[in-house]
PDB file of N, CA and C in Angstrom:
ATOM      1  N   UNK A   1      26.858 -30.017  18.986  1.00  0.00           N
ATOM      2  CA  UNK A   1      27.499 -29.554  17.776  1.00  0.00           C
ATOM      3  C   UNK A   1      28.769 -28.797  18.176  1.00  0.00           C
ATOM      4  N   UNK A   2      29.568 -29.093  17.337  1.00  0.00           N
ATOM      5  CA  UNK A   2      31.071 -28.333  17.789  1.00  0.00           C
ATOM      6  C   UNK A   2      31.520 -27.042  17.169  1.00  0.00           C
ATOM      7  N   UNK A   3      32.119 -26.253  18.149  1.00  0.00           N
ATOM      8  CA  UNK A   3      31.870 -24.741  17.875  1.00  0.00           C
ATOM      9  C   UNK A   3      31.959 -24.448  16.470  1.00  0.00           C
ATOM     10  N   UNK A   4      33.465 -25.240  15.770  1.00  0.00           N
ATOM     11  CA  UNK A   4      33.788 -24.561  14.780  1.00  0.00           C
ATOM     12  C   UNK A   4      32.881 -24.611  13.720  1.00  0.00           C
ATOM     13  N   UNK A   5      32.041 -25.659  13.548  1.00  0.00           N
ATOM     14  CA  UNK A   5      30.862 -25.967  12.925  1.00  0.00           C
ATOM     15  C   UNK A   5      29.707 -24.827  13.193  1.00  0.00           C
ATOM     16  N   UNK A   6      29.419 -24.557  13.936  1.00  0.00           N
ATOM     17  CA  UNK A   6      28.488 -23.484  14.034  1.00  0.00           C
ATOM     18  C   UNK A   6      29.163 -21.813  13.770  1.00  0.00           C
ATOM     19  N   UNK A   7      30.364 -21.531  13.569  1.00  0.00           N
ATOM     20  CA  UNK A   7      30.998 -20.225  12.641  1.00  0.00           C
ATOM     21  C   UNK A   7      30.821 -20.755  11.821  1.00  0.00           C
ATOM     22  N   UNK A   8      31.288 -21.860  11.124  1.00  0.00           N
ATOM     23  CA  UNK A   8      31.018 -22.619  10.034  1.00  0.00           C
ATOM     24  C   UNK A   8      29.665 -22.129   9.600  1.00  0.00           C
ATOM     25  N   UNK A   9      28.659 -22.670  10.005  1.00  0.00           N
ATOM     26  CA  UNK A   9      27.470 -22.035   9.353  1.00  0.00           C
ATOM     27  C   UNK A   9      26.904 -20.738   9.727  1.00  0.00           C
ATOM     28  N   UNK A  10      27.300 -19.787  10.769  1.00  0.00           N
ATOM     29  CA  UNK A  10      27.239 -18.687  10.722  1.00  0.00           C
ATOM     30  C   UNK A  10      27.995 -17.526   9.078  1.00  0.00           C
ATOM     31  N   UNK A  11      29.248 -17.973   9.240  1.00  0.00           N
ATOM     32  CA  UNK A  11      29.678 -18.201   7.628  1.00  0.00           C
ATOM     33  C   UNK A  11      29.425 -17.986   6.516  1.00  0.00           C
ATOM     34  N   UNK A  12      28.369 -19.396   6.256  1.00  0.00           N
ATOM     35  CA  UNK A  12      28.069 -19.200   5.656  1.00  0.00           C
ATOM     36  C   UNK A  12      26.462 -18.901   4.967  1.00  0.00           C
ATOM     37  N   UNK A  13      25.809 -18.437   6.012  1.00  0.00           N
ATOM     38  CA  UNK A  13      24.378 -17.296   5.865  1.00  0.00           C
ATOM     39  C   UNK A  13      25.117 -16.022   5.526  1.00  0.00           C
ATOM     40  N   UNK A  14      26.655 -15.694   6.221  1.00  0.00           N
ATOM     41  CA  UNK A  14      26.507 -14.359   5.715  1.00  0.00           C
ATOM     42  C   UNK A  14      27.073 -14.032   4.142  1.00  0.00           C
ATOM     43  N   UNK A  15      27.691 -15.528   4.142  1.00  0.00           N
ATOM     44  CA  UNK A  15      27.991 -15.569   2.830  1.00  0.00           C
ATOM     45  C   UNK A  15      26.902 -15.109   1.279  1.00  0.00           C
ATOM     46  N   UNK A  16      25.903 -16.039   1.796  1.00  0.00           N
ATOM     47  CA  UNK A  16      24.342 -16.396   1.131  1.00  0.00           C
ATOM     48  C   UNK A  16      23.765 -14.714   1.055  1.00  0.00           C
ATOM     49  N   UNK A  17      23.907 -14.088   2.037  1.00  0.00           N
ATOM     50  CA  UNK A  17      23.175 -12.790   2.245  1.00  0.00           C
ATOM     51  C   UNK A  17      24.318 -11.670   1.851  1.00  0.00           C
ATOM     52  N   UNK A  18      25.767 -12.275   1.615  1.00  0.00           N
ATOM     53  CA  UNK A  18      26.630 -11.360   0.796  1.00  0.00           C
ATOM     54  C   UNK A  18      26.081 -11.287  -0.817  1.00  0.00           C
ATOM     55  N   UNK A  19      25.848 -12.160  -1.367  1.00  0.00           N
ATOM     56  CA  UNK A  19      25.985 -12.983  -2.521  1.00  0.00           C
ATOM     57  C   UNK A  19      24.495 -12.238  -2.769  1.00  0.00           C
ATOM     58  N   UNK A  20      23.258 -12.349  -2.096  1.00  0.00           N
ATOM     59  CA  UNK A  20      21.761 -11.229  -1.885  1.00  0.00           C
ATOM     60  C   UNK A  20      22.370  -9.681  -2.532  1.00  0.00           C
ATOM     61  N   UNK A  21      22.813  -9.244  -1.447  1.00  0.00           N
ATOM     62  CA  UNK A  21      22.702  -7.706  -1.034  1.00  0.00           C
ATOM     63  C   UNK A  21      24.093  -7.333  -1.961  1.00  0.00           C
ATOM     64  N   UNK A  22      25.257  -7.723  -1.926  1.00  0.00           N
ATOM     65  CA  UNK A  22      26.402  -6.781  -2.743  1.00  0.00           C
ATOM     66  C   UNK A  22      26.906  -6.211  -1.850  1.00  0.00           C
ATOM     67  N   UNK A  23      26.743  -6.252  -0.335  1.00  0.00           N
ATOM     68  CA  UNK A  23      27.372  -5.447   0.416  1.00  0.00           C
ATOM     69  C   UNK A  23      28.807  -5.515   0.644  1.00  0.00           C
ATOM     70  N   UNK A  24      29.680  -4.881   0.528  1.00  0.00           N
ATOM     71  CA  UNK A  24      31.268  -5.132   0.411  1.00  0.00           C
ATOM     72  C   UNK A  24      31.520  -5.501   2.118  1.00  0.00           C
ATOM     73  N   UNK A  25      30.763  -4.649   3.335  1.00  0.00           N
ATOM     74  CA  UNK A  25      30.959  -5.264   4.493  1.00  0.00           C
ATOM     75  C   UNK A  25      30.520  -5.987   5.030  1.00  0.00           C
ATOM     76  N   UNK A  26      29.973  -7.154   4.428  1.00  0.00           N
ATOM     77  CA  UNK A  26      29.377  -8.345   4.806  1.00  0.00           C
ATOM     78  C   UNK A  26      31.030  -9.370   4.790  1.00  0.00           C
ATOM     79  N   UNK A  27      31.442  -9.049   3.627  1.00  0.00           N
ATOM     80  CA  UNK A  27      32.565  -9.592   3.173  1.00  0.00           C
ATOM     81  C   UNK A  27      33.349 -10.024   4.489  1.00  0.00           C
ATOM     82  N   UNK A  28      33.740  -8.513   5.217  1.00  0.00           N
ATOM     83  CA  UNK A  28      34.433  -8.881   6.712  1.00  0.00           C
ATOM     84  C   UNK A  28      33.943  -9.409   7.731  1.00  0.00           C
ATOM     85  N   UNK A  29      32.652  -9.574   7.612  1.00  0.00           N
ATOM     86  CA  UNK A  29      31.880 -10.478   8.594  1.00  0.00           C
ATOM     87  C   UNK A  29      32.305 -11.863   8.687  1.00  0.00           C
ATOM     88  N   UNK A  30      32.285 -12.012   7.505  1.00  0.00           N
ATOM     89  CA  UNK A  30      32.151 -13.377   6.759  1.00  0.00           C
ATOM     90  C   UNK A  30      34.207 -13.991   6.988  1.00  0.00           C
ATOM     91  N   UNK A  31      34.459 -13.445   7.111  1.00  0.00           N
ATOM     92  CA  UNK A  31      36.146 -13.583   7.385  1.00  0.00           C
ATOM     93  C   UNK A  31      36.295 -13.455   8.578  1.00  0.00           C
ATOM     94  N   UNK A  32      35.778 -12.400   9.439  1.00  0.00           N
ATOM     95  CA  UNK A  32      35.449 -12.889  10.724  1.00  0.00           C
ATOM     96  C   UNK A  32      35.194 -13.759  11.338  1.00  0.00           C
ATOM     97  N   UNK A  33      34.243 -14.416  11.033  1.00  0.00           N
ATOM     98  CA  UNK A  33      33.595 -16.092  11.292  1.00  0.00           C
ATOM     99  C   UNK A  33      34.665 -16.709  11.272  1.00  0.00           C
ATOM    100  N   UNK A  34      35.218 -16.790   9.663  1.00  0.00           N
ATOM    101  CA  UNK A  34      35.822 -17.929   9.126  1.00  0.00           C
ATOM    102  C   UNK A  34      37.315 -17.831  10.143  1.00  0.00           C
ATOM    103  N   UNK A  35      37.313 -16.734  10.525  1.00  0.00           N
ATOM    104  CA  UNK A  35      38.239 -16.976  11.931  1.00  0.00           C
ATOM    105  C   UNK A  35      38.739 -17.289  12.887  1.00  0.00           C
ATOM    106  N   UNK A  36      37.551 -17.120  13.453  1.00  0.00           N
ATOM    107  CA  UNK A  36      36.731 -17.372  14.621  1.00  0.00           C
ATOM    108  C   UNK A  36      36.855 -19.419  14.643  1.00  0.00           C
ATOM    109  N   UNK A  37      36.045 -19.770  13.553  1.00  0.00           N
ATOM    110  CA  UNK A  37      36.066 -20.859  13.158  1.00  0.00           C
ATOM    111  C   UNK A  37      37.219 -21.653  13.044  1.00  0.00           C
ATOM    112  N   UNK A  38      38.218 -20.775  12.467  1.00  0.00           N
ATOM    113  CA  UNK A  38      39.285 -21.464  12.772  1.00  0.00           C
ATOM    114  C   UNK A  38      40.226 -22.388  14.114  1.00  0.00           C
ATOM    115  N   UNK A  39      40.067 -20.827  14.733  1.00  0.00           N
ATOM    116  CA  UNK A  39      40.636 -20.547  16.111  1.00  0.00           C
ATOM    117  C   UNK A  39      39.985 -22.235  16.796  1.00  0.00           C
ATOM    118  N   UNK A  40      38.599 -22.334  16.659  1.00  0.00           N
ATOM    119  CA  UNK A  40      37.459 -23.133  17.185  1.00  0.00           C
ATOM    120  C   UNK A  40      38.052 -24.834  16.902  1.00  0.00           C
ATOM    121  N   UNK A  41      38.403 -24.558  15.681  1.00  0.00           N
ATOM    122  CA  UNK A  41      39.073 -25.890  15.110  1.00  0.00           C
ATOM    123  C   UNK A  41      40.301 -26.373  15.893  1.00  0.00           C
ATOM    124  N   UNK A  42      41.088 -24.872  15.928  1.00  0.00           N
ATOM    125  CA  UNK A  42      42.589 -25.322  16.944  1.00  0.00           C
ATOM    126  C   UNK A  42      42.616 -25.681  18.304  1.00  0.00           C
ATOM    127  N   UNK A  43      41.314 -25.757  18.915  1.00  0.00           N
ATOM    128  CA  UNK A  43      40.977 -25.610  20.684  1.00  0.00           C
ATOM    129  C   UNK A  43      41.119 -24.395  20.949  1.00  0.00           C
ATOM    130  N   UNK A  44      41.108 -23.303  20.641  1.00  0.00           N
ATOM    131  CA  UNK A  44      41.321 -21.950  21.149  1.00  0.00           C
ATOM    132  C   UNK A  44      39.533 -22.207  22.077  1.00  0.00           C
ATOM    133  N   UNK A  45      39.718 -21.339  23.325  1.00  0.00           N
ATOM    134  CA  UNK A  45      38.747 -20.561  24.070  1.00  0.00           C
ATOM    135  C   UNK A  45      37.885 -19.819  23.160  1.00  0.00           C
ATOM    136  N   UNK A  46      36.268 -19.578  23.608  1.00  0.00           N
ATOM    137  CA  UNK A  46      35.369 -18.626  23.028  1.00  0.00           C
ATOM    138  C   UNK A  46      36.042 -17.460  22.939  1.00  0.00           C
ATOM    139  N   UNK A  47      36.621 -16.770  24.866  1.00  0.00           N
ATOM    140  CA  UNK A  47      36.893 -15.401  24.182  1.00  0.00           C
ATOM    141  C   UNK A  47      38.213 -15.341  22.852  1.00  0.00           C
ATOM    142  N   UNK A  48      39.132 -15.718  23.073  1.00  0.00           N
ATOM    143  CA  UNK A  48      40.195 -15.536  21.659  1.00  0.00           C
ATOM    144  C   UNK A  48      39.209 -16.083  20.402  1.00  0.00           C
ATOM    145  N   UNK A  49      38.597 -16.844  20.169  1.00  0.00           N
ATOM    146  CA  UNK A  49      37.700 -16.827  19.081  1.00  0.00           C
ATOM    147  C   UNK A  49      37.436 -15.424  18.651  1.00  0.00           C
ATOM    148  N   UNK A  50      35.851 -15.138  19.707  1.00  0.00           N
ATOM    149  CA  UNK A  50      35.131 -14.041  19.533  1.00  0.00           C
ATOM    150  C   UNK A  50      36.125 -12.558  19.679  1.00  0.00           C
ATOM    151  N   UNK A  51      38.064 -12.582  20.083  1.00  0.00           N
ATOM    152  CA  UNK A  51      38.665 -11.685  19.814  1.00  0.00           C
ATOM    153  C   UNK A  51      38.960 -11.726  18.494  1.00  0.00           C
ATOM    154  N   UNK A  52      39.442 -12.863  18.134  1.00  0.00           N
ATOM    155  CA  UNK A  52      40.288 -12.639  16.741  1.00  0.00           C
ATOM    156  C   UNK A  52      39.336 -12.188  15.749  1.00  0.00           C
ATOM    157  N   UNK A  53      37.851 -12.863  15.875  1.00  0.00           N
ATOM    158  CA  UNK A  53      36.734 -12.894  14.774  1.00  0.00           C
ATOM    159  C   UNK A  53      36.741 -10.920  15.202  1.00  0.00           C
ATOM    160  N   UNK A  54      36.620 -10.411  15.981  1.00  0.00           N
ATOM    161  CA  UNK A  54      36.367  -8.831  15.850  1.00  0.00           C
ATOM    162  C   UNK A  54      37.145  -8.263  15.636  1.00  0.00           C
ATOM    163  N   UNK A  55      38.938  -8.383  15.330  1.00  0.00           N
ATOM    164  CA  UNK A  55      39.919  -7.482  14.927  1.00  0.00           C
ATOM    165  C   UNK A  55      39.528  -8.124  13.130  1.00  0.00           C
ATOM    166  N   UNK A  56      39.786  -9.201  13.308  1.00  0.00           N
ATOM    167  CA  UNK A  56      39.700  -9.379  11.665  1.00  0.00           C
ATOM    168  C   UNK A  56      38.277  -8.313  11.038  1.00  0.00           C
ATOM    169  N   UNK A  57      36.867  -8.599  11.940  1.00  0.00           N
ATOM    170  CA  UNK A  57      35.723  -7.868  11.772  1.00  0.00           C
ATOM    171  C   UNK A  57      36.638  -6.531  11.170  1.00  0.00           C
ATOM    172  N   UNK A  58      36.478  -5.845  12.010  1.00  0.00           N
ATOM    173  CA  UNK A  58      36.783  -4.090  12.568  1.00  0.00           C
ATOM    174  C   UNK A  58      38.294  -3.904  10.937  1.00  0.00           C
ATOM    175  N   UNK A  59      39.219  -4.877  11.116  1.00  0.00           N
ATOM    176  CA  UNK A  59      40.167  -4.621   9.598  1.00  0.00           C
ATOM    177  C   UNK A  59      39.530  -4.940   8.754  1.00  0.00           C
ATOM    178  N   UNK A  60      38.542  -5.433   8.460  1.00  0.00           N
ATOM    179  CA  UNK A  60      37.733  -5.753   7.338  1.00  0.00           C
ATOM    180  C   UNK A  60      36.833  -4.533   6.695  1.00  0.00           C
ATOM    181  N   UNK A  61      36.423  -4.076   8.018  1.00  0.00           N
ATOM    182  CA  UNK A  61      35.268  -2.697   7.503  1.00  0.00           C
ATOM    183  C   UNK A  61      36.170  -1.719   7.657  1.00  0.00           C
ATOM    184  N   UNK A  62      37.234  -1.514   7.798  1.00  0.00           N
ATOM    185  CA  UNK A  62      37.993  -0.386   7.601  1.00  0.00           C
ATOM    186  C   UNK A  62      38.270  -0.235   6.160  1.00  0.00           C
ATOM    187  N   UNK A  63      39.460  -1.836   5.852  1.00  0.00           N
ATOM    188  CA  UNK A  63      39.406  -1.925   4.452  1.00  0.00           C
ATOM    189  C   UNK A  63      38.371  -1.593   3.186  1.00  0.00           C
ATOM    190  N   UNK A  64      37.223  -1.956   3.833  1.00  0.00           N
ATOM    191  CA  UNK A  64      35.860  -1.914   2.711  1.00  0.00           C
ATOM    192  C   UNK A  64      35.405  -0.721   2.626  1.00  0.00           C
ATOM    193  N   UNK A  65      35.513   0.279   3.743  1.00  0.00           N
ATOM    194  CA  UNK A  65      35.429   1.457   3.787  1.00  0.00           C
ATOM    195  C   UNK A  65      36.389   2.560   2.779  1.00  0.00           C
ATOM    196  N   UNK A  66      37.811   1.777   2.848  1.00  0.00           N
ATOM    197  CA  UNK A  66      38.470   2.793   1.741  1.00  0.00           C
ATOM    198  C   UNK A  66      37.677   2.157   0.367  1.00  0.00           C
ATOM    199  N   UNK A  67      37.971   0.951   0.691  1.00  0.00           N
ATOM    200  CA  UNK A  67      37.610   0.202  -1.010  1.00  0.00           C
ATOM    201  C   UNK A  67      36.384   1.044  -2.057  1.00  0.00           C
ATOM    202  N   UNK A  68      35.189   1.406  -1.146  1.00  0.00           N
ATOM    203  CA  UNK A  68      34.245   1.783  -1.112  1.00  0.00           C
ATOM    204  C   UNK A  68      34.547   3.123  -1.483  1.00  0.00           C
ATOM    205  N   UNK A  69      35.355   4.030  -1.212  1.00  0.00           N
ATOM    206  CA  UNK A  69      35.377   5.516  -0.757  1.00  0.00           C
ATOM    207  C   UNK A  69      36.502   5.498  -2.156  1.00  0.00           C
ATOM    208  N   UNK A  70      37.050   4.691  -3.092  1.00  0.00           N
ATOM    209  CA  UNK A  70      38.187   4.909  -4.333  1.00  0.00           C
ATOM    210  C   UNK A  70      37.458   4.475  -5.294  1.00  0.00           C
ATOM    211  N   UNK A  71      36.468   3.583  -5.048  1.00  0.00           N
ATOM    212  CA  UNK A  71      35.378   3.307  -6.233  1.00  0.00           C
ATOM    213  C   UNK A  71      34.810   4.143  -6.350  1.00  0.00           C
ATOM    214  N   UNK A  72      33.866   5.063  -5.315  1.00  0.00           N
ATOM    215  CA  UNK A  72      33.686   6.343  -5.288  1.00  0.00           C
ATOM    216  C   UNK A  72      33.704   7.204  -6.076  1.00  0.00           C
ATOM    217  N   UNK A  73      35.072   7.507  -5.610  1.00  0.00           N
ATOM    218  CA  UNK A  73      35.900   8.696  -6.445  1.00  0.00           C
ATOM    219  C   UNK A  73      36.085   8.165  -8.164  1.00  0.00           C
ATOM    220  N   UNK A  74      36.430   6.954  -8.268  1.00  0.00           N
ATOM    221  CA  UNK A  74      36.292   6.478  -9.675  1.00  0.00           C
ATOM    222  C   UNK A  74      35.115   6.336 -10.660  1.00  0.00           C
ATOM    223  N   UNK A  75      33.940   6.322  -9.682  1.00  0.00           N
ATOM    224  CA  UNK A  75      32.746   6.043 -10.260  1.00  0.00           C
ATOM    225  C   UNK A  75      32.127   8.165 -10.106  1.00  0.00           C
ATOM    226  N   UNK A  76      32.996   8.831 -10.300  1.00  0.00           N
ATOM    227  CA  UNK A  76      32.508  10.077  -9.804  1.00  0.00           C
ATOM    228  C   UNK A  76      33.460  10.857 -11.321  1.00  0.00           C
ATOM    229  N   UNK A  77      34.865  10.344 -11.660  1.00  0.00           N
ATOM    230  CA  UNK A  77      35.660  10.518 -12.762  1.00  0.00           C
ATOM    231  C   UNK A  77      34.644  10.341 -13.798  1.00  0.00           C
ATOM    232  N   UNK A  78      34.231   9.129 -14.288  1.00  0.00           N
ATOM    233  CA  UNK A  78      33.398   8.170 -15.000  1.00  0.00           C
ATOM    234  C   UNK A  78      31.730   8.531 -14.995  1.00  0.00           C
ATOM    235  N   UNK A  79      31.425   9.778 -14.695  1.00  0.00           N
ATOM    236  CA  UNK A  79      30.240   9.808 -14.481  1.00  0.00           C
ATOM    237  C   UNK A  79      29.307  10.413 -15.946  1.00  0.00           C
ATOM    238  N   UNK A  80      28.583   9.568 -16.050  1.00  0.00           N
ATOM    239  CA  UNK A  80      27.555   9.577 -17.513  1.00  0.00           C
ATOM    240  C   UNK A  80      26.684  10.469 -17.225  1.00  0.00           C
ATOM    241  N   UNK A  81      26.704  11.136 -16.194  1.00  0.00           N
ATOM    242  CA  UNK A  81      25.423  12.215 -16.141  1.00  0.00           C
ATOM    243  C   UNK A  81      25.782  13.744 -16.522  1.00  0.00           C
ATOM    244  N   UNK A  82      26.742  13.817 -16.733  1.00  0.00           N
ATOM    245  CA  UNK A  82      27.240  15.549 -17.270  1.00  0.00           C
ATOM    246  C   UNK A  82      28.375  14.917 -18.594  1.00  0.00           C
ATOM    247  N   UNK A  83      27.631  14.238 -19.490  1.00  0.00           N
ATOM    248  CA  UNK A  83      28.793  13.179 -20.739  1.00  0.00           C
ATOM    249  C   UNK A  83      28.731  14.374 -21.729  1.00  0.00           C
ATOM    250  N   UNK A  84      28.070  15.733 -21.657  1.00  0.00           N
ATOM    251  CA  UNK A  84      28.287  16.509 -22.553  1.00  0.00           C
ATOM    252  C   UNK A  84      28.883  17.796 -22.120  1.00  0.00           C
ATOM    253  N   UNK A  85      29.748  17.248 -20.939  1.00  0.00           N
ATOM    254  CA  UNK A  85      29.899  19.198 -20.419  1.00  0.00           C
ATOM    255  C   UNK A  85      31.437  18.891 -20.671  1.00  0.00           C
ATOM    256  N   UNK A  86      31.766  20.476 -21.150  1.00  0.00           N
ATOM    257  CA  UNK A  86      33.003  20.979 -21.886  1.00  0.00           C
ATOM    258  C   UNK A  86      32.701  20.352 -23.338  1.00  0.00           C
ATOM    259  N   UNK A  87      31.706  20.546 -24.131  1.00  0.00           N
ATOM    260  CA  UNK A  87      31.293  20.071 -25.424  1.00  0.00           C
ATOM    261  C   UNK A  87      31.003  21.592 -26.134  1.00  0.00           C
ATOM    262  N   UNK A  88      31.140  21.505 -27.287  1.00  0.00           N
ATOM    263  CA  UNK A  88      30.720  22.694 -28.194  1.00  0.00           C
ATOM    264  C   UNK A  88      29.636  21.731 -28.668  1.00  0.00           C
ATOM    265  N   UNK A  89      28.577  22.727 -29.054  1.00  0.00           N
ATOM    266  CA  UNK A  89      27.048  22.361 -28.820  1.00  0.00           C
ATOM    267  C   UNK A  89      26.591  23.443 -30.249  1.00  0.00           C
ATOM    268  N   UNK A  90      26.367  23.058 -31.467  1.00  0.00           N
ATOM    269  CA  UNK A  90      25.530  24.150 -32.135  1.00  0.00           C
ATOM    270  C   UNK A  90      23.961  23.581 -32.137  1.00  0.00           C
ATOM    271  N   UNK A  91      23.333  25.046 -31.764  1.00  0.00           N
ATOM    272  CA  UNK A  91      21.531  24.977 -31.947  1.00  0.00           C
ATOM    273  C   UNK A  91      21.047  25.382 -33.350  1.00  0.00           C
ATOM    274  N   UNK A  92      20.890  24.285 -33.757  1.00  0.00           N
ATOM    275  CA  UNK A  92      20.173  24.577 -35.108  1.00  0.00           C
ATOM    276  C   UNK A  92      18.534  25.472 -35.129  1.00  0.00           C
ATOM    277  N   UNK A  93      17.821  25.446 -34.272  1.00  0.00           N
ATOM    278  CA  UNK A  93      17.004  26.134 -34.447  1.00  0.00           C
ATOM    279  C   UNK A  93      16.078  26.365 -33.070  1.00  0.00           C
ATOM    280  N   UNK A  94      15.575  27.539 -32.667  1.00  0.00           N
ATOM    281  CA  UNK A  94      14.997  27.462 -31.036  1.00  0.00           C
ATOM    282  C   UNK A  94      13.468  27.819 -31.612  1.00  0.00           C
ATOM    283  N   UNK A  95      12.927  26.941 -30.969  1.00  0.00           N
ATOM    284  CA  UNK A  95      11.952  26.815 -31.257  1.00  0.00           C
ATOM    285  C   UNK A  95      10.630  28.046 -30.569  1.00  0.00           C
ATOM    286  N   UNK A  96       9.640  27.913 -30.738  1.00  0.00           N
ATOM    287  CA  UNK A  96       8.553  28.820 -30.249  1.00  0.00           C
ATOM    288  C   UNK A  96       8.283  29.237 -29.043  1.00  0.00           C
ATOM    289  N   UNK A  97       8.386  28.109 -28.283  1.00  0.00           N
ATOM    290  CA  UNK A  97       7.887  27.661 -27.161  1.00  0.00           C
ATOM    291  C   UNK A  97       9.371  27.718 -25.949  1.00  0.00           C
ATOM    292  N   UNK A  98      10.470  28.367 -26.938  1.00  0.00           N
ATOM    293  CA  UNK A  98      12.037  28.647 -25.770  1.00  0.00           C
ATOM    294  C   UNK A  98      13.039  27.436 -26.374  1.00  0.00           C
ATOM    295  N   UNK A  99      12.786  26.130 -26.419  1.00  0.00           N
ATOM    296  CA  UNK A  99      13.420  25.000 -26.843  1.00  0.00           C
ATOM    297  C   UNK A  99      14.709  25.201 -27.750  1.00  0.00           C
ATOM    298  N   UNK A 100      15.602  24.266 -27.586  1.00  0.00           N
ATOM    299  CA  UNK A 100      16.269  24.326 -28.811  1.00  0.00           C
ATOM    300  C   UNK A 100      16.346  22.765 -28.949  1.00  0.00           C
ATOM    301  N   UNK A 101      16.808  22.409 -30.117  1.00  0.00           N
ATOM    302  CA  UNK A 101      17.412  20.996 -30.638  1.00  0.00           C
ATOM    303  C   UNK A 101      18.722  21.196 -30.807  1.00  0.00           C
ATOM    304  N   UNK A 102      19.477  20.672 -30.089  1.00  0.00           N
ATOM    305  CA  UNK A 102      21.200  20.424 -30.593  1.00  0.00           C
ATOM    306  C   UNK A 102      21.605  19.429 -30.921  1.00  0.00           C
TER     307      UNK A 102
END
């Protein structure tokens, strides 16, 4: 079997197991390969393969790392768990037991 064929299906399992999990750094794996694969297609050598497939790797999880770290912060703006703070709040009545209903 010829190399580029086997990134080829390295590829695409991590594709299959991107598409599973949601992981954003699978993504650079998966571009890695498809690199790698390339290289494989042009006659390039294993090692320049297995180089190019790990800089693309390594810029990939850097990228996914900010990507990750601004969704973050956006999903932290946007947050539904304090959707009533800085609200004026009247208690109609406190109940027996300490409670109130607002």
């Amino acid at each position: 079997m010829e190399q580029y064929l086997i990134w080829l299906i390295i590829a695409l399992v991590l594709l299959g197991t991107e598409m599973m999990l949601a992981s954003v750094y699978l993504i650079a794996f998966l571009l890695g390969a498809l690199t790698a694969s390339a290289c494989a297609f042009f006659g390039c050598s294993l090692t320049i393969q297995c180089t190019l497939g790990a800089i693309v790797i390594i810029a990939g999880v850097i990228c996914a790392y900010f990507y990750r770290k601004k969704i973050a912060l956006l999903n932290n703006k946007i947050s539904l768990d304090n959707i009533d703070e800085d609200q004026i709040v009247f208690v109609d009545n406190i109940l027996e037991d300490g409670t109130a209903k607002v």
